[in-house]
Protein backbone atom coordinates (compact mmCIF):
# COMPACT_ATOMS: atom_id res chain seq x y z
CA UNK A 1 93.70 87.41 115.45
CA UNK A 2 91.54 88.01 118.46
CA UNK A 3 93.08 88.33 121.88
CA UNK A 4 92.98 85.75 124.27
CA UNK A 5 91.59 88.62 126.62
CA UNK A 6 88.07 88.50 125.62
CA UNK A 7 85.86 87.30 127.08
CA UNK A 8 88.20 85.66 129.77
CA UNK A 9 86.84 84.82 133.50
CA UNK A 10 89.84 85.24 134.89
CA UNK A 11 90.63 88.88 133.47
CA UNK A 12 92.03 91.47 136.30
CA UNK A 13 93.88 94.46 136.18
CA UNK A 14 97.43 94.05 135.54
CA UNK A 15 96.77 90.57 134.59
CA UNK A 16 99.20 90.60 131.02
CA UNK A 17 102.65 90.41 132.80
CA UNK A 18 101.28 86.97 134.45
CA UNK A 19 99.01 85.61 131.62
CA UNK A 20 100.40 82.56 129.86
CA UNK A 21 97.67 82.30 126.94
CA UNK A 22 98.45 86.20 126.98
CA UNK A 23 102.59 85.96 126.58
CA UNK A 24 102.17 83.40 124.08
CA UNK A 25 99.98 85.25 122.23
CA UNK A 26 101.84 88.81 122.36
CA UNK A 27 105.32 87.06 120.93
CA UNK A 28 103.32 85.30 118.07
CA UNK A 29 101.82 88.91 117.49
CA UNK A 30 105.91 90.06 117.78
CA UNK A 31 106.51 87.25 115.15
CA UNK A 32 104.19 88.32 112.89
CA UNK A 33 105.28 92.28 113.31
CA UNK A 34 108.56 91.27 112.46
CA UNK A 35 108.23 89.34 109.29
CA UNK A 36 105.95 91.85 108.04
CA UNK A 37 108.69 94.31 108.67
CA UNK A 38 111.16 92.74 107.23
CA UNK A 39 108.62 92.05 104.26
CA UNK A 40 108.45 96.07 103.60
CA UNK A 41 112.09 96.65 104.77
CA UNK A 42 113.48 96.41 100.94
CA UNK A 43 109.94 97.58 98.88
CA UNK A 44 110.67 101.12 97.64
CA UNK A 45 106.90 101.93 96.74
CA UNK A 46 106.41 101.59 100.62
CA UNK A 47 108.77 103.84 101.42
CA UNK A 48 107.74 106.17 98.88
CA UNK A 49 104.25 106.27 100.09
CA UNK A 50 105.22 106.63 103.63
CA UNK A 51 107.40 109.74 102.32
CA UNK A 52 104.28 111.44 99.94
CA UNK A 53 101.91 110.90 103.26
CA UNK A 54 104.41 112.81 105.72
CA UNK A 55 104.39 115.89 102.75
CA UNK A 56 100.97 116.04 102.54
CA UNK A 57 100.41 116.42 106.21
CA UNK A 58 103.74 118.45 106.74
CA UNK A 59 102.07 121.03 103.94
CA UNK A 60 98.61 120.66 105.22
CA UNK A 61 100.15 121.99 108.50
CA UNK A 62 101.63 125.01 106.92
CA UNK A 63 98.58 126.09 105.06
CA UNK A 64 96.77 125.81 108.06
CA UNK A 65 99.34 128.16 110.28
């Protein structure tokens, strides 16, 4: 999903908190966060992998001390 940002002619800093397209855009992108979320909420191989990943780096930082 491409931002509603680019490429825009009336782009200025600070411009988000005023931006319709932009608002509309950022709570679809909050819709979509949340269902895939909810999605991996209940999937143990997710949380598995998200638990092997944080070893690896957690030993990686001890071998490296």
């Amino acid at each position: 999903m491409i931002a509603p940002c680019k490429e825009c002619t009336e782009r200025s800093l600070g411009c988000h908190c005023t931006c319709e397209r932009y608002i509309c855009y950022a709570a679809i992108c909050e819709e979509h966060r949340k269902k895939r979320q909810a999605a991996f909420a209940g999937d143990a191989a997710v949380f598995l992998a998200g638990n092997a990943t944080k070893m690896k780096q957690k030993n990686h930082n001890r071998r490296r001390k």
